[in-house]
N, C-alpha and C. Protein backbone atom coordinates (compact mmCIF):
# COMPACT_ATOMS: atom_id res chain seq x y z
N UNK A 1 75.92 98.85 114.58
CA UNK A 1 75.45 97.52 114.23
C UNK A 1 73.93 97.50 114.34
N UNK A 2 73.26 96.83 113.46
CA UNK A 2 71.63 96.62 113.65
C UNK A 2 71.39 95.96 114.62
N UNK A 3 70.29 96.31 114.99
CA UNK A 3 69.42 95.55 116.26
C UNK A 3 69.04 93.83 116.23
N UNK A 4 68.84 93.07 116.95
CA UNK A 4 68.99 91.69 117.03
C UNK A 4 67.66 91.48 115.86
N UNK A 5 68.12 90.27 115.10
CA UNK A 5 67.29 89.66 114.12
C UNK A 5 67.41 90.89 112.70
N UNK A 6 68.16 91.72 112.62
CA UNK A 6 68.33 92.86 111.86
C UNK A 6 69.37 91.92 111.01
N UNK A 7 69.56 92.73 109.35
CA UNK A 7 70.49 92.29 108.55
C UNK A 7 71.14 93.42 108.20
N UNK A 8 72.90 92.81 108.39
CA UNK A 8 74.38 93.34 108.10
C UNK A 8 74.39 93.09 106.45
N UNK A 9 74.36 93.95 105.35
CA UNK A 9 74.91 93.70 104.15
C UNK A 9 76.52 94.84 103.52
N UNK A 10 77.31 93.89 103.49
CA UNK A 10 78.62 94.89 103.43
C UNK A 10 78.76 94.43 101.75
N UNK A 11 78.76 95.97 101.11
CA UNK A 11 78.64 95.58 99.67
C UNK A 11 79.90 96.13 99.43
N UNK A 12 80.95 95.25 98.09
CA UNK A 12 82.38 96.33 97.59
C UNK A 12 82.46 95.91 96.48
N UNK A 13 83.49 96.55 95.81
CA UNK A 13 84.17 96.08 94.16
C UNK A 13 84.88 95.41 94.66
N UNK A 14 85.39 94.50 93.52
CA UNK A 14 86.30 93.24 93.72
C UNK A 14 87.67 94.38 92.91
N UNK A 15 88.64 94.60 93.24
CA UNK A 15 89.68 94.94 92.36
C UNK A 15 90.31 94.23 91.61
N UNK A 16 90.06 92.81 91.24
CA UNK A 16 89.85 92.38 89.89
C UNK A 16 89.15 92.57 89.33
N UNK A 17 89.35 92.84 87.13
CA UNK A 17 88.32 92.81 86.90
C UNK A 17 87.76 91.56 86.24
N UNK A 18 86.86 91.11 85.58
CA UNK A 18 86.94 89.78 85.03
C UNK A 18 86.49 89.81 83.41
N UNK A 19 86.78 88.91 82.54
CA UNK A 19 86.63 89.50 81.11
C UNK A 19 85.13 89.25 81.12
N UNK A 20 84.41 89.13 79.51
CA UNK A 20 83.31 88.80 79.02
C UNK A 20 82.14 87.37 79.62
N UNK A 21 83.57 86.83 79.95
CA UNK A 21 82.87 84.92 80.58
C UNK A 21 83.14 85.17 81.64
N UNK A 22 83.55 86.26 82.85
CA UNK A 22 83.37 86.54 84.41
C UNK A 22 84.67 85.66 84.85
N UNK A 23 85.69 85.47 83.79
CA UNK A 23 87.43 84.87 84.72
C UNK A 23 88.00 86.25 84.89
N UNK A 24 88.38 86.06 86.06
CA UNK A 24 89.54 87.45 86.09
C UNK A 24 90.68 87.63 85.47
N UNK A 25 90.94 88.70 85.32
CA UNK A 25 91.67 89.46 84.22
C UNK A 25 92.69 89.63 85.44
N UNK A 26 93.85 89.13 85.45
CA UNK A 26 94.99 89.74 86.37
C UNK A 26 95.96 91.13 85.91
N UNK A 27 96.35 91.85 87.20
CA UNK A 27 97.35 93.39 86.43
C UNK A 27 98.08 92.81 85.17
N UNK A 28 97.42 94.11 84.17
CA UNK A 28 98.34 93.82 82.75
C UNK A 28 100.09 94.39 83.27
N UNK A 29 100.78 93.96 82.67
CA UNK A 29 102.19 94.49 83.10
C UNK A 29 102.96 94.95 82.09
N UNK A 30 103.61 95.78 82.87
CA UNK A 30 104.67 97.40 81.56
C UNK A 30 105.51 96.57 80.61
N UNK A 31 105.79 97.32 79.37
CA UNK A 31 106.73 96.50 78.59
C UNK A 31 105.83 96.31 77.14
N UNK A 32 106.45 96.38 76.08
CA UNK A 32 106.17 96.37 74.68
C UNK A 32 106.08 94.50 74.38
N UNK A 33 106.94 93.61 75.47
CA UNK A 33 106.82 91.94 75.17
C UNK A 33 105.82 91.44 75.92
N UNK A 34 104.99 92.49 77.34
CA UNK A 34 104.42 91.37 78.08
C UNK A 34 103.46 91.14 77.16
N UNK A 35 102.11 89.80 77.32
CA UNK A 35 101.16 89.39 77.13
C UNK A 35 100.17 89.66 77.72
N UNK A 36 98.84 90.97 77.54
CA UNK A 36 98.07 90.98 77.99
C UNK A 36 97.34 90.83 77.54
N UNK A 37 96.99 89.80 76.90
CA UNK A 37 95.67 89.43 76.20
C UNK A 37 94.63 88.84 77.32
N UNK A 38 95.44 88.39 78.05
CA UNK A 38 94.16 88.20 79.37
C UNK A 38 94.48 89.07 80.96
N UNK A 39 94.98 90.07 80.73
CA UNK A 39 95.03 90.73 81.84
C UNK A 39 94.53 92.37 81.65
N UNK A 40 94.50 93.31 82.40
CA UNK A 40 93.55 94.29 82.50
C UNK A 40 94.20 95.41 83.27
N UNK A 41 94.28 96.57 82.37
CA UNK A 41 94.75 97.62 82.98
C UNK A 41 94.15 98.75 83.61
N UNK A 42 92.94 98.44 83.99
CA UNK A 42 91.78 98.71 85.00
C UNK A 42 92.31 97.57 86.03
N UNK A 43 92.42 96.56 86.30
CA UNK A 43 92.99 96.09 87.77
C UNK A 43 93.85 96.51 88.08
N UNK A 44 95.06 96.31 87.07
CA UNK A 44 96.27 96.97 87.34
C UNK A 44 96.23 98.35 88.27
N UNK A 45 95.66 99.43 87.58
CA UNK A 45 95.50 100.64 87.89
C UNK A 45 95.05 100.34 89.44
N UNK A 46 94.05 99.31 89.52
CA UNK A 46 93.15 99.53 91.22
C UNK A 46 94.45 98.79 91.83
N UNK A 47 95.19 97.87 91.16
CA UNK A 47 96.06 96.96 91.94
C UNK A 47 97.71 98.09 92.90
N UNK A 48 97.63 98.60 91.41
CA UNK A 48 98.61 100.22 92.02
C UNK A 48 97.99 100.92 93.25
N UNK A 49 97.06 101.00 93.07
CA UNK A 49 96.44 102.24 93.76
C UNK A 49 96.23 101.95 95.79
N UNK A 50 96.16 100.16 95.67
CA UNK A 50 96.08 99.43 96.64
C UNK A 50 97.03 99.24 97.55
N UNK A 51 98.26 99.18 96.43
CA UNK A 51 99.62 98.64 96.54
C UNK A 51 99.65 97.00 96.98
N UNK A 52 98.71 96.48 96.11
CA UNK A 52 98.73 95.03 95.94
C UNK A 52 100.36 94.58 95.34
N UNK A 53 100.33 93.52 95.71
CA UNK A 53 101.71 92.51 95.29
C UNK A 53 101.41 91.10 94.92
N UNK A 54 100.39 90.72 94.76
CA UNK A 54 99.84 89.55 94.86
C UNK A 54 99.27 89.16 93.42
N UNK A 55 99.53 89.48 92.40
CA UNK A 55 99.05 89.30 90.97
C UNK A 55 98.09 88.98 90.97
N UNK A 56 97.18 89.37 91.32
CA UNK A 56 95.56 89.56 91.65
C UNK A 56 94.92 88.47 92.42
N UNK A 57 95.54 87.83 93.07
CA UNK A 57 94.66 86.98 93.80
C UNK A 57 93.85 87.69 94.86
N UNK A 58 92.53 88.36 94.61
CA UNK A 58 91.94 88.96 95.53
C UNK A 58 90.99 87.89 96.33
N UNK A 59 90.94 88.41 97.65
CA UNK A 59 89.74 87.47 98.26
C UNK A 59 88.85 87.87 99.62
N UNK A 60 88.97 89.22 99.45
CA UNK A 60 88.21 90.10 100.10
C UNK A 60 86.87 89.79 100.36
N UNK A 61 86.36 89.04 99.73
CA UNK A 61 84.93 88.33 99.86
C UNK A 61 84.84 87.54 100.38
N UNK A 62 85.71 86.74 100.87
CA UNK A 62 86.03 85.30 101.68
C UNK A 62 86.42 86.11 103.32
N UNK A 63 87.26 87.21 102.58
CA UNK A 63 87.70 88.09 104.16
C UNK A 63 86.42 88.07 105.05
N UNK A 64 85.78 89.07 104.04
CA UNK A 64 84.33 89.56 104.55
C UNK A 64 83.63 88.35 105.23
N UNK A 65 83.43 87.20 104.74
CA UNK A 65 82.47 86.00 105.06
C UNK A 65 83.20 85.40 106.54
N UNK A 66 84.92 85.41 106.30
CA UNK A 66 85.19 85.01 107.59
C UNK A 66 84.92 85.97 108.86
N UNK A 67 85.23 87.04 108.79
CA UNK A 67 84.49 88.20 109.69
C UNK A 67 83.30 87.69 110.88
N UNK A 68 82.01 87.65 109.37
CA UNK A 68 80.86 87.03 109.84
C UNK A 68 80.69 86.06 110.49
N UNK A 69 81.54 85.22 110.22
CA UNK A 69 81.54 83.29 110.46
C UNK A 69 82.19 83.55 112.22
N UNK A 70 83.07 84.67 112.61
CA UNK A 70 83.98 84.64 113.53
C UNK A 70 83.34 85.56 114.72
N UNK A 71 82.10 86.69 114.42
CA UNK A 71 81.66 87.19 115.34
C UNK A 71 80.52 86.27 116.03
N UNK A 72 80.55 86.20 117.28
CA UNK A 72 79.55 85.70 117.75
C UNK A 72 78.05 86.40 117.84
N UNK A 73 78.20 87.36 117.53
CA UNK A 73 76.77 88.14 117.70
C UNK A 73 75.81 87.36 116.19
N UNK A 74 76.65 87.03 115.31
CA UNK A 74 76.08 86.92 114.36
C UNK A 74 75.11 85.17 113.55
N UNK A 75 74.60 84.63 113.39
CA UNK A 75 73.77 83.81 113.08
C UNK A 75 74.35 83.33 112.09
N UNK A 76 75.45 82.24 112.21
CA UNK A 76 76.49 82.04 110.55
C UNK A 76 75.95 80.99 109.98
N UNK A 77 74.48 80.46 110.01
CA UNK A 77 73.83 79.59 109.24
C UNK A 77 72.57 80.56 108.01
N UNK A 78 73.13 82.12 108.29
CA UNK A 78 72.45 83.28 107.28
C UNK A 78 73.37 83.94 106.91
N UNK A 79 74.78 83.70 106.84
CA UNK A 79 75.61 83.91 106.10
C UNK A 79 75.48 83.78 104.44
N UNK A 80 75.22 84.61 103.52
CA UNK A 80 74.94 84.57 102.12
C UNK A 80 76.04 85.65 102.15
N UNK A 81 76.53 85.25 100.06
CA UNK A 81 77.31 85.91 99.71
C UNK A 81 77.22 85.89 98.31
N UNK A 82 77.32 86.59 97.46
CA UNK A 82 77.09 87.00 95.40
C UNK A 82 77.55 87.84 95.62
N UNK A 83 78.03 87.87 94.45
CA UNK A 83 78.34 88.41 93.03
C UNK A 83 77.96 88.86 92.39
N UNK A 84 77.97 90.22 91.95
CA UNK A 84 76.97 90.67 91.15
C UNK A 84 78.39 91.66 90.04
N UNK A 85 77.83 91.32 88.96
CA UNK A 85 78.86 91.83 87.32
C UNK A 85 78.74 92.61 86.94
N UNK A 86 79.00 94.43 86.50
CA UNK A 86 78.44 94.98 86.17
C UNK A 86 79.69 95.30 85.49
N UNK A 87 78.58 95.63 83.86
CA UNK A 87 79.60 95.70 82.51
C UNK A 87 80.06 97.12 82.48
N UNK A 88 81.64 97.12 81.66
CA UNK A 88 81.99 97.95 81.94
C UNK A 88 82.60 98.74 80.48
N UNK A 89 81.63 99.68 80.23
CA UNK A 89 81.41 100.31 78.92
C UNK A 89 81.06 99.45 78.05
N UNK A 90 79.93 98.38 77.97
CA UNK A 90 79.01 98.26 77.24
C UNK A 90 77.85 97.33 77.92
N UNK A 91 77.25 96.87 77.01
CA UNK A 91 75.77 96.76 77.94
C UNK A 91 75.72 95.29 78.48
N UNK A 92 76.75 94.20 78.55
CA UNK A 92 76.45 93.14 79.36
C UNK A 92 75.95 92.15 79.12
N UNK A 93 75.53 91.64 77.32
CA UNK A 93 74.36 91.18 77.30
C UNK A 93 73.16 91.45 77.39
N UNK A 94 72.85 92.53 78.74
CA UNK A 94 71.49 92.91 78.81
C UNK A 94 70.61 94.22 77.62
N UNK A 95 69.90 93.99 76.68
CA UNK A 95 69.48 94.59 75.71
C UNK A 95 68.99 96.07 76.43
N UNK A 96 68.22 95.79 77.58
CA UNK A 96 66.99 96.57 78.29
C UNK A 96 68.04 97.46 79.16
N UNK A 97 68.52 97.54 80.19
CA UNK A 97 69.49 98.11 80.82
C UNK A 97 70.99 97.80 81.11
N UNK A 98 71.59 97.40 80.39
CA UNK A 98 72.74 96.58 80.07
C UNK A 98 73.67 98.15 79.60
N UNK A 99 73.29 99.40 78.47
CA UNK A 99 74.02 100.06 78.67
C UNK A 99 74.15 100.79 79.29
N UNK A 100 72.94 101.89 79.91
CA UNK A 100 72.83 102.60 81.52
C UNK A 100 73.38 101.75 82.45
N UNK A 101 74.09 100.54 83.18
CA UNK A 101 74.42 100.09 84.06
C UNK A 101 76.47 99.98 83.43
N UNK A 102 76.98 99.89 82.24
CA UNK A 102 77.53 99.82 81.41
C UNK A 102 78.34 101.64 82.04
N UNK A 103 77.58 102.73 81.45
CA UNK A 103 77.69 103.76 81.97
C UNK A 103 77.90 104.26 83.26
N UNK A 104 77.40 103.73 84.22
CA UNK A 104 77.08 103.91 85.41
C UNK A 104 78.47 103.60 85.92
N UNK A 105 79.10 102.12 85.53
CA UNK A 105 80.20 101.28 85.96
C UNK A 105 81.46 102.33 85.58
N UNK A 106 81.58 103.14 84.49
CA UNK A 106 82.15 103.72 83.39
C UNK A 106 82.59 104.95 84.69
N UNK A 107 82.25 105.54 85.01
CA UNK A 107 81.65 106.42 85.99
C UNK A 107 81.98 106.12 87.48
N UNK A 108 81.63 104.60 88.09
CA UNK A 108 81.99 104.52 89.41
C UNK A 108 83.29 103.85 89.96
N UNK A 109 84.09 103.59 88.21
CA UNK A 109 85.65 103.33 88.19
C UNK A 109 86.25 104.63 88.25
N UNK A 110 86.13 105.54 87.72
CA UNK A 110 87.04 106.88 87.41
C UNK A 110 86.43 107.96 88.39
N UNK A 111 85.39 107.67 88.88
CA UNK A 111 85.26 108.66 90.00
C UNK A 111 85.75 108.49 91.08
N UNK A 112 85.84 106.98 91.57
CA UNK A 112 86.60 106.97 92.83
C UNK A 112 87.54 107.55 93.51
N UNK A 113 87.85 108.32 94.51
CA UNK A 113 89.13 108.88 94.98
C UNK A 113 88.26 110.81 94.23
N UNK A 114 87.71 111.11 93.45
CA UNK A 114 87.53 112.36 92.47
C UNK A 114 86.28 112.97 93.04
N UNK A 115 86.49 114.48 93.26
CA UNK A 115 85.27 114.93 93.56
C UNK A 115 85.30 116.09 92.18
N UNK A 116 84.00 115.72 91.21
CA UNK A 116 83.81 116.36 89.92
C UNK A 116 82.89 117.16 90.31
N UNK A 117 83.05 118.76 89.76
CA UNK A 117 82.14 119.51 89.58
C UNK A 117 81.23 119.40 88.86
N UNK A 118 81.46 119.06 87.39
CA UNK A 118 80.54 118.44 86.52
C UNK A 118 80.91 117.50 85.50
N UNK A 119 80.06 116.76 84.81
CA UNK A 119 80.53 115.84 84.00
C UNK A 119 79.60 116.65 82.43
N UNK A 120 80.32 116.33 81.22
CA UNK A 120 79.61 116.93 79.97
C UNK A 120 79.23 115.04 79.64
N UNK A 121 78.40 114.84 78.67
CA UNK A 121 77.83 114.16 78.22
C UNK A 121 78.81 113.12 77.90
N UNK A 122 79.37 113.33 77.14
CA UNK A 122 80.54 112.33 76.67
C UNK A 122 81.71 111.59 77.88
N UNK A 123 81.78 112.32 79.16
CA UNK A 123 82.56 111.97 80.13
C UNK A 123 83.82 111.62 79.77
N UNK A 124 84.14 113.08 79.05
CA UNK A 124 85.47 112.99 79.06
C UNK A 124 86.73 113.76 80.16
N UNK A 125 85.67 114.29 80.94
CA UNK A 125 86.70 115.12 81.87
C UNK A 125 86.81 113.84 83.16
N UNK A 126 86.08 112.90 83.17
CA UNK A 126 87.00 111.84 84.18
C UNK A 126 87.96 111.31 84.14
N UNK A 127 88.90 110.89 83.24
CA UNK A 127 89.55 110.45 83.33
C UNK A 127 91.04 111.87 83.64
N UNK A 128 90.84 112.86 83.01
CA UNK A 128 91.83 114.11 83.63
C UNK A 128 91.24 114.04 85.36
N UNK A 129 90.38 113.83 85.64
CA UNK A 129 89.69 113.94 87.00
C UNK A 129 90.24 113.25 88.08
N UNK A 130 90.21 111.73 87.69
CA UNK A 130 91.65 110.57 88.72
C UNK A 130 92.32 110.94 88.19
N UNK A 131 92.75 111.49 87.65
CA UNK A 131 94.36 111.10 86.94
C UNK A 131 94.70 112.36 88.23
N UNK A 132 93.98 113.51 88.09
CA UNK A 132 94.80 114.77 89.32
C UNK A 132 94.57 114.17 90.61
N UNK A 133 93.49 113.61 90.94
CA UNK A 133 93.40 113.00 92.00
C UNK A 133 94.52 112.27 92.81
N UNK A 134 94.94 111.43 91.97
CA UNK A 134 95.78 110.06 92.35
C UNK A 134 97.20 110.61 92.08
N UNK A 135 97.32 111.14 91.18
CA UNK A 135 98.97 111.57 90.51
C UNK A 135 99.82 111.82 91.82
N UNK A 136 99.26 112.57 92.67
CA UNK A 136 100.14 113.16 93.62
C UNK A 136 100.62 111.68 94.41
N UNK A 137 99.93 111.07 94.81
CA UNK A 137 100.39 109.66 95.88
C UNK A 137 101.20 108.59 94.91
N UNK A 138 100.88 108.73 93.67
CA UNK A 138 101.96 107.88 92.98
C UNK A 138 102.71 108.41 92.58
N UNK A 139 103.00 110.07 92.70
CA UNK A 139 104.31 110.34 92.22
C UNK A 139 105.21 110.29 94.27
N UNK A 140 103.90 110.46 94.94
CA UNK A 140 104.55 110.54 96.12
C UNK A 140 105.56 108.85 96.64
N UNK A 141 105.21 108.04 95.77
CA UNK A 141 105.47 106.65 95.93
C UNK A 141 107.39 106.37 94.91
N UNK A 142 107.02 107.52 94.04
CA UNK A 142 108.29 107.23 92.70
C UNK A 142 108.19 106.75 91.37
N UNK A 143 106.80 106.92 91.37
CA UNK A 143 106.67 106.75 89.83
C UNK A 143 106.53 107.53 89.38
N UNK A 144 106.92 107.50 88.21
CA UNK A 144 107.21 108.48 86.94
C UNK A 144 106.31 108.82 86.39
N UNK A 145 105.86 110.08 86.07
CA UNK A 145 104.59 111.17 85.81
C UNK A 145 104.16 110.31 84.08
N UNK A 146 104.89 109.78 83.62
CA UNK A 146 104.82 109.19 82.52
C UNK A 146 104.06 108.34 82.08
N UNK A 147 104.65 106.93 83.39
CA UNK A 147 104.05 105.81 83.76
C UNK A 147 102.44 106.04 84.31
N UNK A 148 102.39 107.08 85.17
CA UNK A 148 100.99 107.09 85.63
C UNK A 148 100.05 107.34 84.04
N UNK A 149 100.24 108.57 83.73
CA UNK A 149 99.65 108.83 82.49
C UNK A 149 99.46 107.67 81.37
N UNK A 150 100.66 106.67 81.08
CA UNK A 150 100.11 105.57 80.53
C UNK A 150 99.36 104.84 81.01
N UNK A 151 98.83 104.19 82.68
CA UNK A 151 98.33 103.33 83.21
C UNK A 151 96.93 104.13 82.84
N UNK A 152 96.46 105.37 83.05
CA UNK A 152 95.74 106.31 83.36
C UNK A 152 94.65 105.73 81.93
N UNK A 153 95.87 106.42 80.42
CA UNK A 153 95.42 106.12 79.15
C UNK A 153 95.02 104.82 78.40
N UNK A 154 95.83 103.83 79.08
CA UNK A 154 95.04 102.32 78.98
C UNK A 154 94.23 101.93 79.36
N UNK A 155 93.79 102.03 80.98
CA UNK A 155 92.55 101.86 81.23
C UNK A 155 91.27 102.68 80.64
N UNK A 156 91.78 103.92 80.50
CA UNK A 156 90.15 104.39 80.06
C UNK A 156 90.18 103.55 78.52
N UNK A 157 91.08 103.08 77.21
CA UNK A 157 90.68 102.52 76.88
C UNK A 157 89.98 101.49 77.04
N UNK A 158 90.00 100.71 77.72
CA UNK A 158 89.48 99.42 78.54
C UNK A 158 88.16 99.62 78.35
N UNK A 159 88.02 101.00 79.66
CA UNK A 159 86.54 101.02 79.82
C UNK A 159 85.53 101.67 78.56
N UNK A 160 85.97 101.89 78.07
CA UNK A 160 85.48 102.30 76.24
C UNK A 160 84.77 100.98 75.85
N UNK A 161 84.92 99.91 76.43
CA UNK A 161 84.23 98.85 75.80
C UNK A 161 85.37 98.35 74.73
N UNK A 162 86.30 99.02 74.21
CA UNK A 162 87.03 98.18 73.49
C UNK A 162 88.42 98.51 73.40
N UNK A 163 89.20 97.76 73.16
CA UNK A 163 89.00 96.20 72.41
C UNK A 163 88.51 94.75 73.60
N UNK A 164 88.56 95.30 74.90
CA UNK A 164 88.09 94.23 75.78
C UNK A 164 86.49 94.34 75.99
N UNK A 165 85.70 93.32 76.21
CA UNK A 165 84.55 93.56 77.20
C UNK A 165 84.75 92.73 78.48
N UNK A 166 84.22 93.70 79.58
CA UNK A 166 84.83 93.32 80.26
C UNK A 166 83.90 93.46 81.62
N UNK A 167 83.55 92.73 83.22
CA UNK A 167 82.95 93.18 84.31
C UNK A 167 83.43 93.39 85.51
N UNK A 168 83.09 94.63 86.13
CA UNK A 168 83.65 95.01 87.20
C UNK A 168 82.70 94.36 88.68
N UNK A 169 83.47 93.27 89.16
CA UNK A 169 82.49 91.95 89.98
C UNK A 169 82.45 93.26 91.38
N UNK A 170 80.95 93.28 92.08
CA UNK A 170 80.90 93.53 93.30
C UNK A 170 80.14 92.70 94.00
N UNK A 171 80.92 92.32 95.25
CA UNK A 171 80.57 91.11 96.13
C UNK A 171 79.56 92.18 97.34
N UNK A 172 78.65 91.16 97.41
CA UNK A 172 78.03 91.05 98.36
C UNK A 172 77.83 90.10 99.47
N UNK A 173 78.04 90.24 100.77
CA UNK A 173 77.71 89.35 101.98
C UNK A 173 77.20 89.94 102.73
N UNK A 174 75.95 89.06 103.27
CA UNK A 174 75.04 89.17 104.36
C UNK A 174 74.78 88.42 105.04
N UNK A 175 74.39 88.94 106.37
CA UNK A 175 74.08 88.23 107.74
C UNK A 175 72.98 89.02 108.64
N UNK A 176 72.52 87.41 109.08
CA UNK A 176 71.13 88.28 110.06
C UNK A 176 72.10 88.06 111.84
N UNK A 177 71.91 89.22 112.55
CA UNK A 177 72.53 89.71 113.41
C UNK A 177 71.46 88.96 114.71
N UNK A 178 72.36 88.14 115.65
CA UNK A 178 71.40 87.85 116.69
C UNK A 178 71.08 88.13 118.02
């Protein structure tokens, strides 16, 4: 912990993701009838991986804030907390760095859990990259080598930028320590 009058900032991804206007996108779900025109198989995938049950009501950011609010060491009238959006395979709106941050996001979804030797330009060996990563704990769970590989192949469409645009929200909360 930092020293008195020092600041705590605990930064994470939200495992929702949220579309173009920043509403969350809840797990898209299996099946040729469901409706996912507003849900996301990039949450889904993080929602698997979590072993969430909760159709995305995440609130890990509220977790985090109560934490703060509940230690006494801490000063809960410097309690701050944002949001920050970062687009995911394309540029965000932002003209200037909107697609390097776009990329970056592209990258710090499919690497997670993956330790890559190298990446070629196009970054196409990430997604074979989680997919070996993770395969083993979801086949260790009972799913079908099938099912992973489709969840696997939808999301990297996702993050292609299309047919969704879409942002991967990471919360931030901070506190000055007293």
């Amino acid at each position: 912990m930092s020293s008195p009058g020092g600041i705590i900032v605990i930064l994470d991804h939200d495992e929702c993701f949220t579309d173009e206007n920043k509403q969350p996108l809840r797990p898209a779900k299996d099946g040729v009838d469901a409706d996912n025109s507003q849900r996301s198989w990039c949450t889904r995938f993080w929602t698997e991986v979590f072993e969430r049950t909760d159709d995305g009501n995440f609130t890990d950011g509220e977790y985090v804030r109560s934490c703060f609010a509940a230690d006494p060491k801490i000063d809960t009238n410097s309690i701050r907390h944002e949001i920050f959006y970062m687009p995911m395979g394309w540029d965000g709106g932002d003209p200037v760095e909107g697609a390097e941050i776009g990329k970056m996001s592209f990258i710090n979804f499919w690497v997670r859990g993956a330790l890559l030797e190298a990446l070629d330009s196009k970054m196409t060996r990430l997604p074979k990259d989680i997919h070996r990563a993770l395969k083993p704990a979801f086949l260790a769970r009972g799913v079908a080598p099938e099912i992973i590989d489709d969840w696997v192949s939808k999301a990297d469409q996702e993050i292609s930028g299309t047919p969704k645009k879409f942002f991967s929200p990471i919360r931030g909360t901070w506190a000055r320590r007293l």
